[in-house]
PDB file of N, CA and C in Angstrom:
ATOM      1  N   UNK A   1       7.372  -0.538  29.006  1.00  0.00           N
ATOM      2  CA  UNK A   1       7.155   0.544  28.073  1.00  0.00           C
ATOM      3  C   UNK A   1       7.434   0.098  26.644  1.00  0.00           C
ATOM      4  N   UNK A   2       8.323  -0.919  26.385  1.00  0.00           N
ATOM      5  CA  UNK A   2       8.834  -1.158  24.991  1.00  0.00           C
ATOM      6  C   UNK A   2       7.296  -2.147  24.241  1.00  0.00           C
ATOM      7  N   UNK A   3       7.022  -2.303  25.554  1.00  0.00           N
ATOM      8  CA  UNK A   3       5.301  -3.519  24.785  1.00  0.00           C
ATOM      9  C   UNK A   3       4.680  -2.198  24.027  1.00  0.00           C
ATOM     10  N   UNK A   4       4.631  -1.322  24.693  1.00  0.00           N
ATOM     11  CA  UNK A   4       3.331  -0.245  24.672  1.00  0.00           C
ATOM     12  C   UNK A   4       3.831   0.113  22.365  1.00  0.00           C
ATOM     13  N   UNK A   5       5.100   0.197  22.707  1.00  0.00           N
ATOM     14  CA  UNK A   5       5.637   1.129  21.406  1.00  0.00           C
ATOM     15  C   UNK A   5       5.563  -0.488  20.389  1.00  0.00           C
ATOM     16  N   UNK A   6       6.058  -1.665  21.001  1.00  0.00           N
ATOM     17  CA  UNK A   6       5.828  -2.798  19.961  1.00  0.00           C
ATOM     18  C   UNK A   6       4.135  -2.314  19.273  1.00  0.00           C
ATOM     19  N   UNK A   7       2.819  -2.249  20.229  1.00  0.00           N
ATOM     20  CA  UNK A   7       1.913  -2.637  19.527  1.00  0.00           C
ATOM     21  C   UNK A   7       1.595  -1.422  18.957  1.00  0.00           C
ATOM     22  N   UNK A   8       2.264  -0.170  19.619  1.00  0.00           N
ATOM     23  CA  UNK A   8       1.908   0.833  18.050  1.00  0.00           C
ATOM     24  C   UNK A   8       2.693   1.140  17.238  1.00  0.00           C
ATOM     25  N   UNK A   9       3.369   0.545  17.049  1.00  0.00           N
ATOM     26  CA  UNK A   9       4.536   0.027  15.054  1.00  0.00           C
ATOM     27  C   UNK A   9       3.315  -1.128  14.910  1.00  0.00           C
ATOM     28  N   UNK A  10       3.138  -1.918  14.965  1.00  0.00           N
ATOM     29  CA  UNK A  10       2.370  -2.872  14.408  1.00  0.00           C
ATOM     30  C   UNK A  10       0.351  -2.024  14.336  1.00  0.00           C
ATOM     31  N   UNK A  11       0.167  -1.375  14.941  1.00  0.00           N
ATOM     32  CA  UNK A  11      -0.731  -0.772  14.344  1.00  0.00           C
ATOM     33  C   UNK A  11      -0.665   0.329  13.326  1.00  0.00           C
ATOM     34  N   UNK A  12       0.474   0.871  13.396  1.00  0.00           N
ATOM     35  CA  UNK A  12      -0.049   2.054  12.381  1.00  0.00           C
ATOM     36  C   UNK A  12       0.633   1.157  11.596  1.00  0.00           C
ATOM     37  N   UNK A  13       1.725   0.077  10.902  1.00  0.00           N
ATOM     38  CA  UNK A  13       1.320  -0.956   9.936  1.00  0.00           C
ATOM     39  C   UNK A  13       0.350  -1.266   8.971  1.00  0.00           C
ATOM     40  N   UNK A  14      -0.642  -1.567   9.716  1.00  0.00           N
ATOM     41  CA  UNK A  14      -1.532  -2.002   9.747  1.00  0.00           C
ATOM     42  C   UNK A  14      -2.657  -1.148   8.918  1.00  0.00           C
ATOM     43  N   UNK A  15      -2.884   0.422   9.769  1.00  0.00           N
ATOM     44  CA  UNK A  15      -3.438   1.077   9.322  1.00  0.00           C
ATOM     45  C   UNK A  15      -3.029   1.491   7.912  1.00  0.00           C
ATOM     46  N   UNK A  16      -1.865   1.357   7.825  1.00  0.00           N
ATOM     47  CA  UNK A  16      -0.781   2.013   6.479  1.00  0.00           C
ATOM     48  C   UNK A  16      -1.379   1.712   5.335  1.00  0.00           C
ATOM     49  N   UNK A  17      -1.082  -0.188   5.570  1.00  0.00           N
ATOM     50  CA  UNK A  17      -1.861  -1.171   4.297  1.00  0.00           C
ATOM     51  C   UNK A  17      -3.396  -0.941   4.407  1.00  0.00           C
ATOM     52  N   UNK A  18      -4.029  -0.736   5.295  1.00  0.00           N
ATOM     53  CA  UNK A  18      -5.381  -0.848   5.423  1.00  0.00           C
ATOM     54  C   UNK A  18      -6.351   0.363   4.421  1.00  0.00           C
ATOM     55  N   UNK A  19      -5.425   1.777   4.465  1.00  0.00           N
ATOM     56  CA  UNK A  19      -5.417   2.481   3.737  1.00  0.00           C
ATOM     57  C   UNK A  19      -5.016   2.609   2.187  1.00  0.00           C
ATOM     58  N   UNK A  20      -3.471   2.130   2.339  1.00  0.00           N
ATOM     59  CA  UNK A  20      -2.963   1.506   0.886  1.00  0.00           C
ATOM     60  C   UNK A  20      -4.247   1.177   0.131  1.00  0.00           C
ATOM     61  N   UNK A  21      -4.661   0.184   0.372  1.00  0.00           N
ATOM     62  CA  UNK A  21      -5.290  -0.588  -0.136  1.00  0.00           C
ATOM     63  C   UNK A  21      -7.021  -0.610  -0.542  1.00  0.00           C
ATOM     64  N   UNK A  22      -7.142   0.193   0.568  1.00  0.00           N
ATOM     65  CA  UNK A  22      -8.684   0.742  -0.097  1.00  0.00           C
ATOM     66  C   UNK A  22      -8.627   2.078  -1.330  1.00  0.00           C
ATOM     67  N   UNK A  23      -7.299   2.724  -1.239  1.00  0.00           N
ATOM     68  CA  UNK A  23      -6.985   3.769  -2.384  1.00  0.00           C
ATOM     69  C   UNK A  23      -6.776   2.959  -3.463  1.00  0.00           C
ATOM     70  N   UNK A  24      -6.463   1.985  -3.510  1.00  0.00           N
ATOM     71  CA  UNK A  24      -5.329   1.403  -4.659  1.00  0.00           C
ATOM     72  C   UNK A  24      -7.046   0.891  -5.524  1.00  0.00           C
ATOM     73  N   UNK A  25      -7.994   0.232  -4.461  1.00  0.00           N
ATOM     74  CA  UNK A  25      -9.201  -0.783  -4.924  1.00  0.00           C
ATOM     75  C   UNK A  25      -9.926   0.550  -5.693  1.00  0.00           C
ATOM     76  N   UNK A  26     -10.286   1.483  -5.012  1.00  0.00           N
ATOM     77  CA  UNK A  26     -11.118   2.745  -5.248  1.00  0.00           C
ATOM     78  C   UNK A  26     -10.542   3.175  -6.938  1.00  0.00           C
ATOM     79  N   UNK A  27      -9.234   3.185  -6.865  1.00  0.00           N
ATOM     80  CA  UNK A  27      -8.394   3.561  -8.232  1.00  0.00           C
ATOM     81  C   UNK A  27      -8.770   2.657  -9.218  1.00  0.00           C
ATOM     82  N   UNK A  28      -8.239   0.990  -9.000  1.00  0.00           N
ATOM     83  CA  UNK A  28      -7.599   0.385 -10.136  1.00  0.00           C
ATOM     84  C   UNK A  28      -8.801  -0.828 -10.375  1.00  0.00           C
ATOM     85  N   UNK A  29      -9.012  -1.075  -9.056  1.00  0.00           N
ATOM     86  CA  UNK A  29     -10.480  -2.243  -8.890  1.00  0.00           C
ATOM     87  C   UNK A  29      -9.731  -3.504  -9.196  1.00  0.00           C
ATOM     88  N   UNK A  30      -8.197  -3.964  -8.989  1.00  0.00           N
ATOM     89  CA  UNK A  30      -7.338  -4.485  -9.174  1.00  0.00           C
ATOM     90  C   UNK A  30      -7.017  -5.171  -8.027  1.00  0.00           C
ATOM     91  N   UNK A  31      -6.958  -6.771  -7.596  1.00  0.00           N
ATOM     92  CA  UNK A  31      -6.391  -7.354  -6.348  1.00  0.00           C
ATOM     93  C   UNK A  31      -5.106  -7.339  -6.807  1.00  0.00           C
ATOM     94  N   UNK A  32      -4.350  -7.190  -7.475  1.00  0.00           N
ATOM     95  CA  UNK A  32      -3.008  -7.175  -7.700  1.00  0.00           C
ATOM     96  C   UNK A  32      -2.551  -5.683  -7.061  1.00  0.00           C
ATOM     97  N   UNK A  33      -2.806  -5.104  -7.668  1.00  0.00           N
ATOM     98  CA  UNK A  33      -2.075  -3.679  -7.678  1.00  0.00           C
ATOM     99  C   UNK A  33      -2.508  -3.026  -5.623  1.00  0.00           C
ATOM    100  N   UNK A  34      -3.826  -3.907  -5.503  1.00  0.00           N
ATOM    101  CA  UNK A  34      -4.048  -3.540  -3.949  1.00  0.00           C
ATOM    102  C   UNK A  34      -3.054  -4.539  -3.500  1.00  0.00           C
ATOM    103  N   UNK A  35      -2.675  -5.420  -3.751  1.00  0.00           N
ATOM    104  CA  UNK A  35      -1.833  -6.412  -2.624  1.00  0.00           C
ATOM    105  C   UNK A  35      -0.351  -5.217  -2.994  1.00  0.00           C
ATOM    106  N   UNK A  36       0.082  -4.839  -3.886  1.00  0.00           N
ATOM    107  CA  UNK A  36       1.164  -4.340  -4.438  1.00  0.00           C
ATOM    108  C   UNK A  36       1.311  -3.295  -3.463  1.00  0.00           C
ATOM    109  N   UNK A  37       0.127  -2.185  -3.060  1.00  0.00           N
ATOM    110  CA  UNK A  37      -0.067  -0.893  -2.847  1.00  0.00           C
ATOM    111  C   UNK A  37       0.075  -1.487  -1.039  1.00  0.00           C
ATOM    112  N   UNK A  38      -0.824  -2.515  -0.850  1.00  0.00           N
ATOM    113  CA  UNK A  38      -0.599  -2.551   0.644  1.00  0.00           C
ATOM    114  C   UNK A  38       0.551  -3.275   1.259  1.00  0.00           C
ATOM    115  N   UNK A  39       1.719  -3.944   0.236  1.00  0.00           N
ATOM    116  CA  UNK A  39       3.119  -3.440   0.534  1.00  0.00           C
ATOM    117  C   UNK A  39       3.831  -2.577   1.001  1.00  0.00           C
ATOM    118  N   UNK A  40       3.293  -1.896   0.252  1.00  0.00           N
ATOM    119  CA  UNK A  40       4.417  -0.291  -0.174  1.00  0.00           C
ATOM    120  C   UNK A  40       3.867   0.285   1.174  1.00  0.00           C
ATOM    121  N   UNK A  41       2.378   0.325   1.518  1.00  0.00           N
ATOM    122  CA  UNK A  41       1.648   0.983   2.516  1.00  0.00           C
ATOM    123  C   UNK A  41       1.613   2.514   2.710  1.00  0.00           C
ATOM    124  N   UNK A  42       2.575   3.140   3.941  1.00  0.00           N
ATOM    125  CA  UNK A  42       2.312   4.316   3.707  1.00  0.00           C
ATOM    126  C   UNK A  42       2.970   5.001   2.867  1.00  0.00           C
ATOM    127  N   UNK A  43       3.936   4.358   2.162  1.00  0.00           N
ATOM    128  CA  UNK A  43       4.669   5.313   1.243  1.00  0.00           C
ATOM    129  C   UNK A  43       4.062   5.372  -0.148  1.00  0.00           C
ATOM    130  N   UNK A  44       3.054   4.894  -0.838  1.00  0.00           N
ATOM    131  CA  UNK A  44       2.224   4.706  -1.544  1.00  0.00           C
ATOM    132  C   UNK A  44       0.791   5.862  -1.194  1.00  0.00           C
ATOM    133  N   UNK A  45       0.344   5.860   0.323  1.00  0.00           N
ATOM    134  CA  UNK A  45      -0.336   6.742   0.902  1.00  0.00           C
ATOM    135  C   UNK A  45       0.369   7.947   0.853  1.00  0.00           C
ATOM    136  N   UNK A  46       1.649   8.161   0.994  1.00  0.00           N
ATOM    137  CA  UNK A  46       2.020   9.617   1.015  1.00  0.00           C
ATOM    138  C   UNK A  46       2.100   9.910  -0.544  1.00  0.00           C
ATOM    139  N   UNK A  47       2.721   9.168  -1.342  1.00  0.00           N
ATOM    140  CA  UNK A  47       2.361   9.409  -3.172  1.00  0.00           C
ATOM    141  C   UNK A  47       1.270  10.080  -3.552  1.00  0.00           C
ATOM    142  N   UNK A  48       0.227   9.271  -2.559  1.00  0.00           N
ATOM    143  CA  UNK A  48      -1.093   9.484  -3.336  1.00  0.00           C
ATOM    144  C   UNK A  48      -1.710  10.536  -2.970  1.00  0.00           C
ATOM    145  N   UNK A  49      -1.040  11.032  -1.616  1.00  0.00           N
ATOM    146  CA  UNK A  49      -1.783  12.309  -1.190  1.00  0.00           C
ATOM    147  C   UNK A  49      -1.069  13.631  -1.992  1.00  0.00           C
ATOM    148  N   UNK A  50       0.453  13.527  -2.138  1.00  0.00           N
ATOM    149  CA  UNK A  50       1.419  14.475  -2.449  1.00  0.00           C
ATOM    150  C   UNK A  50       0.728  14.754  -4.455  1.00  0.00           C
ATOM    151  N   UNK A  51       0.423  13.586  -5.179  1.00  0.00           N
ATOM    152  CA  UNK A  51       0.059  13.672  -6.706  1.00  0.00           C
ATOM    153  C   UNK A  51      -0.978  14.048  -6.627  1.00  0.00           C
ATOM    154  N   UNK A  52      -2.224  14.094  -6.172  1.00  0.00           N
ATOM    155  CA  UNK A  52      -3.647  14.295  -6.118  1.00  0.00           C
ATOM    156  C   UNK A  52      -3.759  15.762  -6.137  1.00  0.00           C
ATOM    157  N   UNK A  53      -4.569  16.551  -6.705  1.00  0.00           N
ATOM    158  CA  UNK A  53      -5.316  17.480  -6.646  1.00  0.00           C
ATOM    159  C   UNK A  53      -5.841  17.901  -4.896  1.00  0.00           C
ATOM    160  N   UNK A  54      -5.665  18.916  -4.516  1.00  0.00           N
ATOM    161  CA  UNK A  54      -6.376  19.135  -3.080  1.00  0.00           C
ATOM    162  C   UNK A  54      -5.362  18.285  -2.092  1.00  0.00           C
ATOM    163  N   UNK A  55      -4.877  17.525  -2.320  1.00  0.00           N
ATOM    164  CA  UNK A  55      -3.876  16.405  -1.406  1.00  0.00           C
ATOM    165  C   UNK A  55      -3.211  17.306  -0.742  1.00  0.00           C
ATOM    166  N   UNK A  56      -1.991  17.146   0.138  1.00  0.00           N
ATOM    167  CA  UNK A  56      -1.325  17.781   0.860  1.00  0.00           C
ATOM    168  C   UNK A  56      -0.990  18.980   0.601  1.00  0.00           C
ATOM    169  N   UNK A  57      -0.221  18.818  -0.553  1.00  0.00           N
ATOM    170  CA  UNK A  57      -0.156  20.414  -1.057  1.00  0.00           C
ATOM    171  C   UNK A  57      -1.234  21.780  -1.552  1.00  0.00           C
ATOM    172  N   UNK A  58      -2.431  21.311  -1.481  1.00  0.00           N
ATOM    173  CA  UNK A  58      -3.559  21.877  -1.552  1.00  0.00           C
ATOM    174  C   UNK A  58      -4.233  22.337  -2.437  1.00  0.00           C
TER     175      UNK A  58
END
């Protein structure tokens, strides 16, 4: 059971930066600031949804 939960931490990872990083390109058109953003990953994704217009808060 602990395999099953290893490969989904390493996917939603994954997905985190994968996301990061197409927001960050869409924004800044910047390989810096996307390598920066798909660091941070989802906590950069939750920023961006929480500051945005229509984003989480609606």
């Amino acid at each position: 059971m602990s395999g099953a939960k290893s490969q989904a931490a390493q996917a939603g990872i994954g997905l985190g930066s994968a996301i990061a990083v197409a927001i960050s390109w869409s924004l800044h058109q910047s390989i810096v600031w996307a390598i920066v953003h798909g660091f941070l990953s989802w906590f950069y994704v939750i920023y961006y949804a929480l500051t945005r217009p229509g984003g989480l808060s609606g």
